[in-house]
Each structure stands twice: as structure tokens, then as C-alpha cells.
N, C-alpha and C. Protein backbone atom coordinates (compact mmCIF):
# COMPACT_ATOMS: atom_id res chain seq x y z
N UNK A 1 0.84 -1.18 0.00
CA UNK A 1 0.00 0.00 0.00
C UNK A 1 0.88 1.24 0.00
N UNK A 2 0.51 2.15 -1.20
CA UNK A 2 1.55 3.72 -0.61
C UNK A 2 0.81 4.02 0.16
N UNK A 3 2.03 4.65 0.78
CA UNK A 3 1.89 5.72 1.68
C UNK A 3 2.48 7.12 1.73
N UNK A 4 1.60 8.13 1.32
CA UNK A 4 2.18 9.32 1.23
C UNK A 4 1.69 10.13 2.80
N UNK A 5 2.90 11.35 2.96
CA UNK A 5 2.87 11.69 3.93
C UNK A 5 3.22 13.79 3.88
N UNK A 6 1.99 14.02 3.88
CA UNK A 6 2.13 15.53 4.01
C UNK A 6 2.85 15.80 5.16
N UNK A 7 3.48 17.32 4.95
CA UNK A 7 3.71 17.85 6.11
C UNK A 7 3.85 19.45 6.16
N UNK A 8 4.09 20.42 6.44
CA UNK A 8 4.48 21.87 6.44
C UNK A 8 3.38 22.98 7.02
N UNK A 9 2.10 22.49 6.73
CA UNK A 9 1.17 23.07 6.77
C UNK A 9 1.07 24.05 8.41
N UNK A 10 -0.01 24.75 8.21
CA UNK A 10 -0.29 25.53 9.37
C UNK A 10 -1.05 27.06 8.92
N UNK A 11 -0.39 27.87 10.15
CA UNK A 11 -1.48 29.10 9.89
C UNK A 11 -0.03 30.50 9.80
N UNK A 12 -0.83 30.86 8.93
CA UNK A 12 0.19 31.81 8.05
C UNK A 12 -0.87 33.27 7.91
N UNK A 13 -0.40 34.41 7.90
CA UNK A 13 -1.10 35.79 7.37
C UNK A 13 -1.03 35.82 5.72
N UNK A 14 -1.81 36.65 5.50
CA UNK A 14 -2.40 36.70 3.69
C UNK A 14 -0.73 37.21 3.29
N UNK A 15 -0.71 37.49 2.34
CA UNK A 15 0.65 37.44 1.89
C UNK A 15 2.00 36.99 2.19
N UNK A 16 1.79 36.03 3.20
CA UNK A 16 2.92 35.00 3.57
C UNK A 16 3.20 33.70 2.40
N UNK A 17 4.29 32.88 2.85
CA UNK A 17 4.32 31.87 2.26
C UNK A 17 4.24 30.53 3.12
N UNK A 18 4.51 29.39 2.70
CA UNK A 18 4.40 28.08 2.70
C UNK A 18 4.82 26.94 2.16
N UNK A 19 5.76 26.03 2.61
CA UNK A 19 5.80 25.28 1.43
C UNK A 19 5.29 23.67 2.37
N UNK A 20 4.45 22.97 1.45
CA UNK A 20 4.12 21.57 2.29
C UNK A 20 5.08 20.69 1.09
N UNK A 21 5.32 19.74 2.03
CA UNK A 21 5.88 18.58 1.64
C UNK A 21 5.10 17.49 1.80
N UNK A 22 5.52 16.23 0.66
CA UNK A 22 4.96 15.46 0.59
C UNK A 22 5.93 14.00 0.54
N UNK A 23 6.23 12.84 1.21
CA UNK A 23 7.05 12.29 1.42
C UNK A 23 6.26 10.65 0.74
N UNK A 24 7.25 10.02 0.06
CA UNK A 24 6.65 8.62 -0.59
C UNK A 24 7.88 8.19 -1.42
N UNK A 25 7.70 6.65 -0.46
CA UNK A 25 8.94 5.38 -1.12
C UNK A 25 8.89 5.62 -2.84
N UNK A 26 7.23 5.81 -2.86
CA UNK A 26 6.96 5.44 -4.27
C UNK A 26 7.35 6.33 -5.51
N UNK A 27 8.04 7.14 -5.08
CA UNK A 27 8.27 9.06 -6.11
C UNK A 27 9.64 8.55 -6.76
N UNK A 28 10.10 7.07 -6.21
CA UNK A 28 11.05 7.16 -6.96
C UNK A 28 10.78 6.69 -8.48
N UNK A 29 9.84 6.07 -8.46
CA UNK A 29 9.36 5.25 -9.73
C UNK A 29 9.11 6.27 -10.94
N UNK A 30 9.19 6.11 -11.92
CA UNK A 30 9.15 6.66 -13.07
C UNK A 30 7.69 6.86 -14.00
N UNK A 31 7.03 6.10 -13.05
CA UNK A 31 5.18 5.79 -13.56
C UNK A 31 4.05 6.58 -12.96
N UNK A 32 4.62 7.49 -12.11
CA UNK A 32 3.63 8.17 -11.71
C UNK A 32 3.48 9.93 -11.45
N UNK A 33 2.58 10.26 -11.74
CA UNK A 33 2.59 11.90 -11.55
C UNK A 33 1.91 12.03 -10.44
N UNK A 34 2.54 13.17 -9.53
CA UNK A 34 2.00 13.46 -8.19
C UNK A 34 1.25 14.80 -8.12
N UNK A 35 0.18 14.81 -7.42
CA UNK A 35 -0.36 15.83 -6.92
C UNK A 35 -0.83 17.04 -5.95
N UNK A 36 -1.06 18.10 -6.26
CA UNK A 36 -1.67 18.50 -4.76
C UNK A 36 -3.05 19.04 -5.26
N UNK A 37 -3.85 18.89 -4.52
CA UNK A 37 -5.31 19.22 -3.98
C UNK A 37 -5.83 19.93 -2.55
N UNK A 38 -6.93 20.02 -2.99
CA UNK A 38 -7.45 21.06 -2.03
C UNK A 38 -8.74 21.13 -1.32
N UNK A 39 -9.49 20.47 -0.21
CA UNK A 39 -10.66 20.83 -0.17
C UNK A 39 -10.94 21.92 1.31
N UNK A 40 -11.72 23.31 0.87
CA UNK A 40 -11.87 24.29 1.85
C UNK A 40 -13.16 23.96 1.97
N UNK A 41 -13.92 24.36 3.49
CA UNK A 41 -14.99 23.92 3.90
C UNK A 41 -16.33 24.22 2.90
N UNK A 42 -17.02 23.36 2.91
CA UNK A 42 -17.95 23.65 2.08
C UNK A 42 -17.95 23.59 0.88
N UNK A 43 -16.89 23.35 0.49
CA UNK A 43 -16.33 23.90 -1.54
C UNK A 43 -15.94 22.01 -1.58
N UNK A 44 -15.92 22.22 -3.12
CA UNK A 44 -15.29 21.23 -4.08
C UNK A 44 -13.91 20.81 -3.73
N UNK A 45 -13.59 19.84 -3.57
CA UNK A 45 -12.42 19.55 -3.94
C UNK A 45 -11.62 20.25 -4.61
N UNK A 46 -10.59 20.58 -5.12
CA UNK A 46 -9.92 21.19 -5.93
C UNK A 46 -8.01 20.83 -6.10
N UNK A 47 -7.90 20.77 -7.64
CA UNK A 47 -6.59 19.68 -8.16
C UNK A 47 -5.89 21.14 -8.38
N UNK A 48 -5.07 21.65 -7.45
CA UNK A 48 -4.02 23.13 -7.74
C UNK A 48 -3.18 22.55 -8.34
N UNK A 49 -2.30 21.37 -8.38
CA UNK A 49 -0.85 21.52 -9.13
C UNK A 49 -0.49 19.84 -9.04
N UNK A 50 0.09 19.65 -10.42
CA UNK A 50 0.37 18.26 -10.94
C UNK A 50 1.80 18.42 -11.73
N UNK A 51 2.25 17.45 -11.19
CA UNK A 51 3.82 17.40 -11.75
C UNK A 51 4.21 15.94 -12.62
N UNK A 52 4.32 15.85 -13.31
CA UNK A 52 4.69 14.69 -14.59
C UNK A 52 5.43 13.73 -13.91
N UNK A 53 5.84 12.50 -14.63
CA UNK A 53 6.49 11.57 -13.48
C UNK A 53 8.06 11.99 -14.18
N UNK A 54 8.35 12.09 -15.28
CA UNK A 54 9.37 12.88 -15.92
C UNK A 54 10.13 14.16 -15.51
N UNK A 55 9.15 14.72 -14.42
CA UNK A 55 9.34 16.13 -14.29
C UNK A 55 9.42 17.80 -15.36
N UNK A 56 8.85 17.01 -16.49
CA UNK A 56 8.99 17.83 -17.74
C UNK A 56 7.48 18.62 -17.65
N UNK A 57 6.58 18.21 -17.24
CA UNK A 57 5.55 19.07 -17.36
C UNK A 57 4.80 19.23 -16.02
N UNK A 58 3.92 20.21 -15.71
CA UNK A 58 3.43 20.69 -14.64
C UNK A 58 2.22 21.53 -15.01
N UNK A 59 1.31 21.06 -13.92
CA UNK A 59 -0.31 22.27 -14.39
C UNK A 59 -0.58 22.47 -13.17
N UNK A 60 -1.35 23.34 -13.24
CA UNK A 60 -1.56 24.63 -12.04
C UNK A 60 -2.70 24.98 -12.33
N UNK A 61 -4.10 25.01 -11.48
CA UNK A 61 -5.36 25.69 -11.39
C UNK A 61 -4.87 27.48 -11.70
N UNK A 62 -5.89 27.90 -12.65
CA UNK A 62 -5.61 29.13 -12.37
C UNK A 62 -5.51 30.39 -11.22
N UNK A 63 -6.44 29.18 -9.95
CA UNK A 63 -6.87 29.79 -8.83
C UNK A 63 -5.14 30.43 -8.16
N UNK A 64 -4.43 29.52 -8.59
CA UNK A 64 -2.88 29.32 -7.74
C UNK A 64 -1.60 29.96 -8.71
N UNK A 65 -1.86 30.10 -10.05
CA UNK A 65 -0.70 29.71 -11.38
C UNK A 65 -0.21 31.35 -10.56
N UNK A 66 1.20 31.64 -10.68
CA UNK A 66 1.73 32.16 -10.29
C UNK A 66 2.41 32.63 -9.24
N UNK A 67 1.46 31.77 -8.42
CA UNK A 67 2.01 32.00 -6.86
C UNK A 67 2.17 31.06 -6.11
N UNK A 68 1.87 29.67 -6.99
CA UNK A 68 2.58 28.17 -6.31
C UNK A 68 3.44 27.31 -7.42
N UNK A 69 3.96 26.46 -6.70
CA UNK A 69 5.26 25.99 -7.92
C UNK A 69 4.95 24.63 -7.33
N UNK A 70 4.94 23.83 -7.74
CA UNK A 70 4.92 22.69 -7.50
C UNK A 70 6.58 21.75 -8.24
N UNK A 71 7.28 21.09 -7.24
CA UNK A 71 8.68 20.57 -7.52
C UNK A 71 8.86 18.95 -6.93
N UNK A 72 9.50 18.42 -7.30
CA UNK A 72 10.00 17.86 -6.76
C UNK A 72 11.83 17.24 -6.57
N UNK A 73 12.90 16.58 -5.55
CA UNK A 73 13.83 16.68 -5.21
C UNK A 73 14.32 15.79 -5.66
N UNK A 74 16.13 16.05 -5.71
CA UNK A 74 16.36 14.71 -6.54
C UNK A 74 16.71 14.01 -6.03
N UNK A 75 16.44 13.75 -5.17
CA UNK A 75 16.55 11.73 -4.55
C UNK A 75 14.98 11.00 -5.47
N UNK A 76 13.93 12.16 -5.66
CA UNK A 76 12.62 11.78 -5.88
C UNK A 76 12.04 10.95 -4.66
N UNK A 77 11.99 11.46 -3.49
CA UNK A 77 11.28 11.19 -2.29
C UNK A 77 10.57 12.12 -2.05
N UNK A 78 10.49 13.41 -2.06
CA UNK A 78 9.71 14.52 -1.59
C UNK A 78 9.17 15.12 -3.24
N UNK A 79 7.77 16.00 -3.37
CA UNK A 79 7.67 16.51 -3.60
C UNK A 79 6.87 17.47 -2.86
N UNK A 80 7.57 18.75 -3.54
CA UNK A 80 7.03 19.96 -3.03
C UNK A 80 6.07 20.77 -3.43
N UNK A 81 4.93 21.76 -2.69
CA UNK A 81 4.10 22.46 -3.23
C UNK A 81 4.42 24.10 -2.32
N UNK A 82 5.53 25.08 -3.12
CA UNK A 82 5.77 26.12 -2.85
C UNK A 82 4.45 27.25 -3.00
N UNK A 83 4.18 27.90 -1.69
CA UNK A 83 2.75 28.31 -1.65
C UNK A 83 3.31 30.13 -1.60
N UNK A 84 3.24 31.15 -2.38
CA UNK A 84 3.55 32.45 -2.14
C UNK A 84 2.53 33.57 -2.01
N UNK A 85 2.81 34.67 -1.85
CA UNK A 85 1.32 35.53 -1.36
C UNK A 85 -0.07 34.62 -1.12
N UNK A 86 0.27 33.87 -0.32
CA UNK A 86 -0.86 33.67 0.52
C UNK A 86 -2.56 34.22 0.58
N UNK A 87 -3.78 33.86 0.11
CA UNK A 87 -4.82 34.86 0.25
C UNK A 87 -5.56 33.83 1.27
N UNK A 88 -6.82 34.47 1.89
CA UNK A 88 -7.28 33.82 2.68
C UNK A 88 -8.42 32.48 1.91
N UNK A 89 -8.85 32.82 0.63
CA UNK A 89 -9.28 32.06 -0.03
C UNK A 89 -8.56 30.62 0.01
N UNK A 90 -7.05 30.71 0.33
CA UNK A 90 -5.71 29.29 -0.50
C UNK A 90 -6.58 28.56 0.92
N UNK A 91 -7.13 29.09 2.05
CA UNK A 91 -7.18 27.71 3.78
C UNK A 91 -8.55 26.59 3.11
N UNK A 92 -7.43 25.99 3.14
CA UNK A 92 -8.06 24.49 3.08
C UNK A 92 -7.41 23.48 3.73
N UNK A 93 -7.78 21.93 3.26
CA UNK A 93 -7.08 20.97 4.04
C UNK A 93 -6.20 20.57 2.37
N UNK A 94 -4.86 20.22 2.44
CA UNK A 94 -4.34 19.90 1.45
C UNK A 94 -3.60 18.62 1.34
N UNK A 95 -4.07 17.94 0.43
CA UNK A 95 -3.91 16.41 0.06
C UNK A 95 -3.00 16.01 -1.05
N UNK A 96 -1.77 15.50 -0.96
CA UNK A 96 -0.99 14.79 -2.24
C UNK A 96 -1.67 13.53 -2.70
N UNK A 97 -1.57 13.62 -3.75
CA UNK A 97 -2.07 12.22 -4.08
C UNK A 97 -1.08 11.57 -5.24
N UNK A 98 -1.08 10.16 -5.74
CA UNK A 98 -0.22 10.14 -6.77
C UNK A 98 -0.99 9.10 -8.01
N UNK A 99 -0.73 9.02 -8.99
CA UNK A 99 -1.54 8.54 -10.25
C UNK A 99 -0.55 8.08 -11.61
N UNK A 100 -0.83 7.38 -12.26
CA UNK A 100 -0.29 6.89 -13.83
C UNK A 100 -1.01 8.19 -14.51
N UNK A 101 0.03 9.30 -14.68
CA UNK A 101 -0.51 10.78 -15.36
C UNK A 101 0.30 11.52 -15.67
N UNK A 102 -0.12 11.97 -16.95
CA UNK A 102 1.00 12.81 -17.82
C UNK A 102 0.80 14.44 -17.01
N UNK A 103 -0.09 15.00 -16.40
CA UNK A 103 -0.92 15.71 -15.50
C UNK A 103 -1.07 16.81 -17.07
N UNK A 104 -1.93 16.38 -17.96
CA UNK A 104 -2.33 16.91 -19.23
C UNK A 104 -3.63 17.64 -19.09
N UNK A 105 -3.81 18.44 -17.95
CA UNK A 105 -5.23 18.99 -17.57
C UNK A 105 -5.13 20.58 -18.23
N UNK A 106 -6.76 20.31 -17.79
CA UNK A 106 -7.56 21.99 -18.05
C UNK A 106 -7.64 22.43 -17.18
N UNK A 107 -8.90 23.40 -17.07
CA UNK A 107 -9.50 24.02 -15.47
C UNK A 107 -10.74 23.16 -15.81
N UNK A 108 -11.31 22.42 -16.83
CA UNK A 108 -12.30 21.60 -17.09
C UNK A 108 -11.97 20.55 -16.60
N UNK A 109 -11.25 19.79 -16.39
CA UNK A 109 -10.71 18.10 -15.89
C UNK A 109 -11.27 17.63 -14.65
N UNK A 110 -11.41 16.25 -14.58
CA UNK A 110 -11.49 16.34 -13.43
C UNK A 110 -10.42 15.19 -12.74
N UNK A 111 -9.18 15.96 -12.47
CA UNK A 111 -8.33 15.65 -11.92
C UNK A 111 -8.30 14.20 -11.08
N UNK A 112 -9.29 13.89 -9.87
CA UNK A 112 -8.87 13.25 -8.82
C UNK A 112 -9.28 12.04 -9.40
N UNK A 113 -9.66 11.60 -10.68
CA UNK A 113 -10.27 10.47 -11.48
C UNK A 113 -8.74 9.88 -11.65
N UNK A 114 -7.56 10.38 -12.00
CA UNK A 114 -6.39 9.52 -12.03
C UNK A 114 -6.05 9.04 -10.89
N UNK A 115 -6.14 9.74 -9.87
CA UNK A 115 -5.50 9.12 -7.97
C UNK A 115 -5.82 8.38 -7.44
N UNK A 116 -5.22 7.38 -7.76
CA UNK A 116 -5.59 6.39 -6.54
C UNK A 116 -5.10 6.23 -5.07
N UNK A 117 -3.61 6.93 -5.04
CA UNK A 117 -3.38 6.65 -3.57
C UNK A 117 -3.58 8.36 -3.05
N UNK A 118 -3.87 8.67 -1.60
CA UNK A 118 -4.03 10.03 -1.07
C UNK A 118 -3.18 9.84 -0.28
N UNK A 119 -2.59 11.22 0.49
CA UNK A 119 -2.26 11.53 1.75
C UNK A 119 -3.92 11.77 2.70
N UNK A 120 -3.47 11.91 4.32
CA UNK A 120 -4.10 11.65 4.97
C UNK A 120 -4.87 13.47 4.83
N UNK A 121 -4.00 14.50 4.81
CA UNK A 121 -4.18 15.41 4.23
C UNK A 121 -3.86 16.65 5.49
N UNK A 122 -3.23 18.01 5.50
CA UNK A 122 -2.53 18.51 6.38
C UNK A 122 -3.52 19.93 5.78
N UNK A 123 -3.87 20.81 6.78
CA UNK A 123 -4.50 22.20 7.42
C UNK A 123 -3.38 23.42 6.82
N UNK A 124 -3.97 24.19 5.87
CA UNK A 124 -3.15 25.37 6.10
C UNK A 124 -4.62 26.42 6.19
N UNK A 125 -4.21 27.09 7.27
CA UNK A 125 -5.11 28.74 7.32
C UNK A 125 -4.42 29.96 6.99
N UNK A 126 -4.80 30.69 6.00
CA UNK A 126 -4.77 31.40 5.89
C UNK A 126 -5.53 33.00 6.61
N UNK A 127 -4.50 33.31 7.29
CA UNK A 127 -5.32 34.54 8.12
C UNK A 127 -4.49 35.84 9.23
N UNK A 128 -5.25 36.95 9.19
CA UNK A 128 -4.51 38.11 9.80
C UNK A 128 -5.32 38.23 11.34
């Protein structure tokens, strides 16, 4: 069974940053694209940022494109989701997940149809 393992999260003021990590045996493999997601109370789910298993391509909700980066390290154990100007809209609970995916999305897709494995999923608030 993977097991992925968030971590970084917490409570930050609106134009702060963040970066969560995401930790898995499995990132070393070459078959899978990893994710981050998002669900804030009440709202949809939501797929902010997907990284290729290649590392050659990357997509980003427009909600986020510019002010999060999504990476990952080269051992390929961690990937990262770099979070910048902060708004209070970004507080949600945030979930890696990982999938067989080129991460070839829209803002139409619906992302969490490739994931099969999740993290348990880690709290960031955004707030002054």
C-alpha cells in the first residue's frame, strides 16, 4: 500500500508563504505523476498543481498559477508544493495524491479520477 505523507502546513497571514511537503517510497518510480489538492470547507475539492512523473511538465489551477510551484527533489522522495502571497481564499485541508498521469489537464478536468493513492491530508489557514 503507498503511503504518502504531508507535512508543512499551518497558519500563516495573507501574503505570507508556505511550502508543504509530501514524502513517498513510491516518487522514486518513473510511472507516476503526483499531486496537490485542495478541499476548503464547504467547496469542491480542488486539483491546484500536478507534476509529470518525468518532471517535464506541470499544471496549475488558475486559482494558484503564479504563486505556487509545484517541484519535486532529486533523490525523488519529496515533492514539493511552494505556496507564495498567501490569500485567505488558498485555507483548506491539502492532500498529495499520486496517479499513472502525464498531468495533461484543463480548469475543465477532473483531476482526482487519475488518484488512486491520497495523503491523509494537512490544514493550512490562511489569516490576519
Amino acid at each position: 500500500q503507498v503511503q504518502l505523507v504531508e507535512s508543512g502546513g499551518g497558519l500563516v497571514q495573507p501574503g505570507g508563504s508556505l511550502t508543504l511537503s509530501c514524502a513517498s517510497s513510491v516518487f522514486r518510480g518513473y510511472d507516476y505523476g503526483i499531486a496537490w489538492f485542495r478541499q476548503a470547507q464547504e467547496k469542491q475539492r480542488e486539483g491546484v498543481a500536478c507534476i509529470s512523473p518525468d518532471d517535464t511538465a506541470t499544471y496549475y489551477a488558475n486559482s494558484v498559477k503564479g504563486r505556487f510551484t509545484i517541484s519535486r527533489d532529486n533523490a525523488k522522495t519529496t515533492v514539493y508544493l511552494q505556496m507564495n502571497n498567501l490569500k485567505t481564499d488558498d485555507t483548506a485541508v491539502y492532500y498529495c495524491a499520486v496517479g499513472p498521469t502525464m498531468c495533461d489537464y484543463d480548469e475543465e478536468s477532473d483531476m482526482a479520477d487519475d488518484f488512486g493513492s491520497w495523503g491523509k491530508g494537512i490544514q493550512v489557514t490562511v489569516s490576519s
